[in-house]
C-alpha atoms as a PDB file:
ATOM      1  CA  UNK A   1     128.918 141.474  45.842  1.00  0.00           C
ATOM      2  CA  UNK A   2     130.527 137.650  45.792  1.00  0.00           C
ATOM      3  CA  UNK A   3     129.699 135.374  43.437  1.00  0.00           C
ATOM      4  CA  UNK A   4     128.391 132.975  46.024  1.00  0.00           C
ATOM      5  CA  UNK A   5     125.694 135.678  47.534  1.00  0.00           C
ATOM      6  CA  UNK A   6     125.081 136.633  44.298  1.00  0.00           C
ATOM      7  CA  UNK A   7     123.857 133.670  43.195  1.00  0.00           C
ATOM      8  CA  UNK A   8     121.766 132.483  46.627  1.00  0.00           C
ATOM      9  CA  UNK A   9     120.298 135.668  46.433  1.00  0.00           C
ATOM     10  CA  UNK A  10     119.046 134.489  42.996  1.00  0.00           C
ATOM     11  CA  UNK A  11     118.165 130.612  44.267  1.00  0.00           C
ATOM     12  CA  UNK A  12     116.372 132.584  46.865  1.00  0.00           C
ATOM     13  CA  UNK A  13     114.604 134.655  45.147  1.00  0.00           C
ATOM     14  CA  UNK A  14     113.665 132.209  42.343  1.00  0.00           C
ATOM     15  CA  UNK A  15     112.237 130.206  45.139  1.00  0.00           C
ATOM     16  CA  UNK A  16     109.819 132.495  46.101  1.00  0.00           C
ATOM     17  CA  UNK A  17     109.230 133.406  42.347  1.00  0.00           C
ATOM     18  CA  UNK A  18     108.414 130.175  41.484  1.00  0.00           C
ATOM     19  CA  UNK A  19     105.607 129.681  44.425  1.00  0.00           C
ATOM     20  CA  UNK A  20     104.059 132.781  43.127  1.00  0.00           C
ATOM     21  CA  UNK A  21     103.697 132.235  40.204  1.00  0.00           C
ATOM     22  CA  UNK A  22     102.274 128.165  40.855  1.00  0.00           C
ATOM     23  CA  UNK A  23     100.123 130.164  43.156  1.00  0.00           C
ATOM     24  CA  UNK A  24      98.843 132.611  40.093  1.00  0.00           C
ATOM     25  CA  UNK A  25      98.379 129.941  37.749  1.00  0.00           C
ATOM     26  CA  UNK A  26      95.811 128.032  39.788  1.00  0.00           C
ATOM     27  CA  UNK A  27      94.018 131.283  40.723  1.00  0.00           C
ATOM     28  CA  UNK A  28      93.772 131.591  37.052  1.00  0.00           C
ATOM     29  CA  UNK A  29      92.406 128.498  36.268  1.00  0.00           C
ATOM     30  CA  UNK A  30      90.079 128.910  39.105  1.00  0.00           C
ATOM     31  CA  UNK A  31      89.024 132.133  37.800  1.00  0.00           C
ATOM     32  CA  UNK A  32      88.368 130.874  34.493  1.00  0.00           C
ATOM     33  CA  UNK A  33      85.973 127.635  36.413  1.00  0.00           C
ATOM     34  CA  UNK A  34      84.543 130.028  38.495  1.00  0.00           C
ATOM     35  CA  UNK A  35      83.574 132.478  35.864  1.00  0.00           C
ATOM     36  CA  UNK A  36      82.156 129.824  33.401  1.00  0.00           C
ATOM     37  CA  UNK A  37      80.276 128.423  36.498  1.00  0.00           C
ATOM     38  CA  UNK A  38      78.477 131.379  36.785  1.00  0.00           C
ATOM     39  CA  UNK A  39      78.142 132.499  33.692  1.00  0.00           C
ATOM     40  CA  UNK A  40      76.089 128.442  33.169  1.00  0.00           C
ATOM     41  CA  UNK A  41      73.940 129.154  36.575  1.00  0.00           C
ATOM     42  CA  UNK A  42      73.061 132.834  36.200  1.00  0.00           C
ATOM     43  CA  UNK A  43      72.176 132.354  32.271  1.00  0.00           C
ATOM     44  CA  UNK A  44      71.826 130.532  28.907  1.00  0.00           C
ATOM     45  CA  UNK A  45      74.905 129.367  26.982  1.00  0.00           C
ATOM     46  CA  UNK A  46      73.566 131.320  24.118  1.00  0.00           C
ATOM     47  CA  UNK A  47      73.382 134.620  26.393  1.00  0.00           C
ATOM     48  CA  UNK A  48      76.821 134.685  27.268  1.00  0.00           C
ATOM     49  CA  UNK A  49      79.345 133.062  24.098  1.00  0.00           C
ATOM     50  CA  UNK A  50      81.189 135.874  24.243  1.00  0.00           C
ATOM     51  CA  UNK A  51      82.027 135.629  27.879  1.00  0.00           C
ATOM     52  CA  UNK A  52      82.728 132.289  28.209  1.00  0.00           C
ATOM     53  CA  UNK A  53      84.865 132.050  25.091  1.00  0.00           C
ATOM     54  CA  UNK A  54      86.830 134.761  26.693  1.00  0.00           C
ATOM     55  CA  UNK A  55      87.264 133.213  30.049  1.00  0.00           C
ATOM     56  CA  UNK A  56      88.392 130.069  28.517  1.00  0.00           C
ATOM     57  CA  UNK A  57      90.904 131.487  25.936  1.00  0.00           C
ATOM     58  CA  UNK A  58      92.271 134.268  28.348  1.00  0.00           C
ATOM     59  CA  UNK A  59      92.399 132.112  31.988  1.00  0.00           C
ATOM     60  CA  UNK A  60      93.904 128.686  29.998  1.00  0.00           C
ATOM     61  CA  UNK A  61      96.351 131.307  28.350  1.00  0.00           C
ATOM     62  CA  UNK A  62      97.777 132.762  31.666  1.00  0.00           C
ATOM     63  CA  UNK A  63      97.719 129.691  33.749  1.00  0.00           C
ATOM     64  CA  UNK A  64      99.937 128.157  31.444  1.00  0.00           C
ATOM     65  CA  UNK A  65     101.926 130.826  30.887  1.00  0.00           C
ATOM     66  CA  UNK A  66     102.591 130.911  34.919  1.00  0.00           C
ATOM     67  CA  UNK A  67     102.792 127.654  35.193  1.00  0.00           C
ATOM     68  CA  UNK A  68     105.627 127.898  32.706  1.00  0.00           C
ATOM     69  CA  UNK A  69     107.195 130.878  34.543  1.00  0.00           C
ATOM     70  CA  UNK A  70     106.885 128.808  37.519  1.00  0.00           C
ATOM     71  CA  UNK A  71     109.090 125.812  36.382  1.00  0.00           C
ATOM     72  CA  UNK A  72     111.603 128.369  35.002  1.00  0.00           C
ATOM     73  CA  UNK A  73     111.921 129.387  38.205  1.00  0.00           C
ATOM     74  CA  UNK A  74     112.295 126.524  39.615  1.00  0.00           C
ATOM     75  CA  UNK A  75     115.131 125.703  37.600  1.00  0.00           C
ATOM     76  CA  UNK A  76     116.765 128.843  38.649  1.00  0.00           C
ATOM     77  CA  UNK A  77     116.825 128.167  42.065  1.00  0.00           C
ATOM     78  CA  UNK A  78     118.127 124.662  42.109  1.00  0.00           C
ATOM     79  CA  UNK A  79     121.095 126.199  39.782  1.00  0.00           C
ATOM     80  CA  UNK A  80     121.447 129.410  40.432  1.00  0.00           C
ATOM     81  CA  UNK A  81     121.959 130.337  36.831  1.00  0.00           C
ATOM     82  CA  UNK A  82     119.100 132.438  35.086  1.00  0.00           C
ATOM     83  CA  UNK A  83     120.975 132.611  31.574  1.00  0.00           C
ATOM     84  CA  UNK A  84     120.085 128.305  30.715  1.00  0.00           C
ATOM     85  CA  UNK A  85     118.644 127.084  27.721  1.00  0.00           C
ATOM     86  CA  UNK A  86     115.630 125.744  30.089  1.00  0.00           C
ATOM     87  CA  UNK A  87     115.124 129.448  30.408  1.00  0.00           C
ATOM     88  CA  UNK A  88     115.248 130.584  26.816  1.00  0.00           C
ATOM     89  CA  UNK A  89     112.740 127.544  25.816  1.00  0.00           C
ATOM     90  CA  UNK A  90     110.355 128.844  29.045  1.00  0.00           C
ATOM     91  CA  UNK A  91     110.233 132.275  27.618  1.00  0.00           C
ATOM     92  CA  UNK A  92     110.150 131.594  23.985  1.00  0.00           C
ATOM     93  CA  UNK A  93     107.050 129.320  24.687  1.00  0.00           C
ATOM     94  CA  UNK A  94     105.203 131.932  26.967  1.00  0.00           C
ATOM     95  CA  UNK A  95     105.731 133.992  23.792  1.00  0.00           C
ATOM     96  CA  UNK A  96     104.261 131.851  21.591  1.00  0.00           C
ATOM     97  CA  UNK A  97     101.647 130.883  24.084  1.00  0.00           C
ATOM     98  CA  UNK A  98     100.350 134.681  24.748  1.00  0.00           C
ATOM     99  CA  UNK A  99     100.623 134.961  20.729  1.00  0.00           C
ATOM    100  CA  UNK A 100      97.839 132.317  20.573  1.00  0.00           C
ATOM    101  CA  UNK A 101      95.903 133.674  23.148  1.00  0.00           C
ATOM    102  CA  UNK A 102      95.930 137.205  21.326  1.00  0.00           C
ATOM    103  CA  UNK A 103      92.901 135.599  19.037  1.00  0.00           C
ATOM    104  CA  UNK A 104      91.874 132.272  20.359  1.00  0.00           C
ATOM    105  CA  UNK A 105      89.371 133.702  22.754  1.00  0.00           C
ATOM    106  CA  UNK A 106      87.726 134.729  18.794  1.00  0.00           C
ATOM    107  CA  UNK A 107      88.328 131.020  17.518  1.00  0.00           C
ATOM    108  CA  UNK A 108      86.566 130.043  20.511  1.00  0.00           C
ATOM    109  CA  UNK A 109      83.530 132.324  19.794  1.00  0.00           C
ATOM    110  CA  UNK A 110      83.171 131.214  16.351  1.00  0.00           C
ATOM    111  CA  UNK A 111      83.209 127.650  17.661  1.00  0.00           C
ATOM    112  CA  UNK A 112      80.500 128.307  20.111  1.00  0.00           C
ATOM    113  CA  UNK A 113      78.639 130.296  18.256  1.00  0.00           C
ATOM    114  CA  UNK A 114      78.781 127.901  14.772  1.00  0.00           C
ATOM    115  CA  UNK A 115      80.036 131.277  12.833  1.00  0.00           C
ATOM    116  CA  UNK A 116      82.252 133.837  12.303  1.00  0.00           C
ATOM    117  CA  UNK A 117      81.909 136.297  15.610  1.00  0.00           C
ATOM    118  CA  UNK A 118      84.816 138.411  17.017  1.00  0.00           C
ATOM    119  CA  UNK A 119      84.893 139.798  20.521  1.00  0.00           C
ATOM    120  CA  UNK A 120      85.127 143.708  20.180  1.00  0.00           C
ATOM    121  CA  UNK A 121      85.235 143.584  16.349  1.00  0.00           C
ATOM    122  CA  UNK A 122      88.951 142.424  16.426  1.00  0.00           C
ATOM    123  CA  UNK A 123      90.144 139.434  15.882  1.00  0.00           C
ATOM    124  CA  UNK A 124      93.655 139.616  17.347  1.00  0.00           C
ATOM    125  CA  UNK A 125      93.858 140.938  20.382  1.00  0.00           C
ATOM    126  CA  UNK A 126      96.406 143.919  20.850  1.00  0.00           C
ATOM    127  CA  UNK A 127      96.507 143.640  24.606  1.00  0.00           C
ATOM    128  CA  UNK A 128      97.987 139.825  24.629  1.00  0.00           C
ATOM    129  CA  UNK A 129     100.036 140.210  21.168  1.00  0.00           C
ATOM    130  CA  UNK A 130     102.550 143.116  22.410  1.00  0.00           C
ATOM    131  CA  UNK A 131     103.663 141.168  25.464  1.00  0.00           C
ATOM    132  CA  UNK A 132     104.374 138.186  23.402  1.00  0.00           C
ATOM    133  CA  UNK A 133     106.266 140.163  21.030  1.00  0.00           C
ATOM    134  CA  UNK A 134     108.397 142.045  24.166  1.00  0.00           C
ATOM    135  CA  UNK A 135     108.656 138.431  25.951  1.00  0.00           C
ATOM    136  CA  UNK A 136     110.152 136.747  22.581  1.00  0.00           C
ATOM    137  CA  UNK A 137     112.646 139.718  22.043  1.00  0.00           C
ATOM    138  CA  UNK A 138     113.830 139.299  26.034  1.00  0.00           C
ATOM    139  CA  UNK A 139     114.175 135.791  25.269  1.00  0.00           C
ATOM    140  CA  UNK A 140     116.678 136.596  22.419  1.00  0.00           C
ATOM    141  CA  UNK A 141     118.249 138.534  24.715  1.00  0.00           C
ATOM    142  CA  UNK A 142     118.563 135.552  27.148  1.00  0.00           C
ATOM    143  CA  UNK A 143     119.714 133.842  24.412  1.00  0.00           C
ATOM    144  CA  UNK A 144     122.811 135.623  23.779  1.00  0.00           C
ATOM    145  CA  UNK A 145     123.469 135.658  27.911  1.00  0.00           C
ATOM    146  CA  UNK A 146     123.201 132.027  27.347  1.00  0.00           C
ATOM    147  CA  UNK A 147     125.973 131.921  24.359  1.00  0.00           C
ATOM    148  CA  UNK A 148     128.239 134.512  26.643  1.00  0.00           C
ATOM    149  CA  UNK A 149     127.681 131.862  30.367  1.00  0.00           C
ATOM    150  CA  UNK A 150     128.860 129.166  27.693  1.00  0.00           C
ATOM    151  CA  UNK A 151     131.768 130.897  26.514  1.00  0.00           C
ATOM    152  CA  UNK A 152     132.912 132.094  29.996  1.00  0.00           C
ATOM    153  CA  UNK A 153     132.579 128.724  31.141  1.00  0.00           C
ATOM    154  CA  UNK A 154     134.284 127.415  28.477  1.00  0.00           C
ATOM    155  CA  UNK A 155     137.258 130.079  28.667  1.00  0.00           C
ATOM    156  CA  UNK A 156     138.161 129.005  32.036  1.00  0.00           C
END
């Protein structure tokens, strides 16, 4: 394959990419309003802390975290280049982002609730703290296809 399909493949692709995952970020924050919503009509904030404090921490964590994607793949498709330090950052923050979210759905239960509380006796949870640790290693990886675009570039 040329370099020039090669790379409007990737614009192209990043393109649509980027429109999902805009699209998936405001389904999650509607999710997250819609669920709360409910949650406040159908019962008493005391009923349903633990609920709430998991809509909250959960939908705010993966709207931004697609929102992030989004812009990164935004960036790809105006330049066509996937290995860019915009790309690294991106990654690196959806890391750290979906390493927060592992137990702030607890901090938020303690808030609401005025003590200690978990959600399913665990305060870190394992489901949101793996992907953040397999997102931050591909970012390292990115990171090094980063150092090897500059030196390429930089060798011709």
């Amino acid at each position: 394959m040329k370099k020039e399909t090669a790379i409007s493949k990737i614009k192209e692709n990043s393109t649509a990419m980027a429109a999902l995952m805009l699209g998936l970020g405001f389904l999650c924050l509607a999710g997250a309003a819609l669920g709360l919503g409910d949650s406040l009509y159908h019962s008493t904030f005391s009923e349903k802390k633990e609920e709430m404090a998991n809509l909250l921490g959960t939908g705010l964590i993966f709207a931004a975290c697609a929102f992030i994607a989004s812009h990164i793949f935004r960036k790809i498709s105006h330049t066509g280049i996937p290995f860019s330090d915009t790309a690294v950052k991106g990654m690196k923050t959806i890391a750290f982002f979906l390493f927060i979210g592992s137990f702030l759905p607890n901090i938020l239960l303690s808030l609401f609730s005025g003590k200690y509380s978990t959600i399913n006796d665990s305060f870190i949870e394992i489901s949101m703290l793996i992907p953040a640790i397999i997102i931050f290693c591909i970012a390292e990886a990115f990171n090094y296809g980063v150092m090897l675009q500059k030196e390429s570039v930089e060798t011709l």
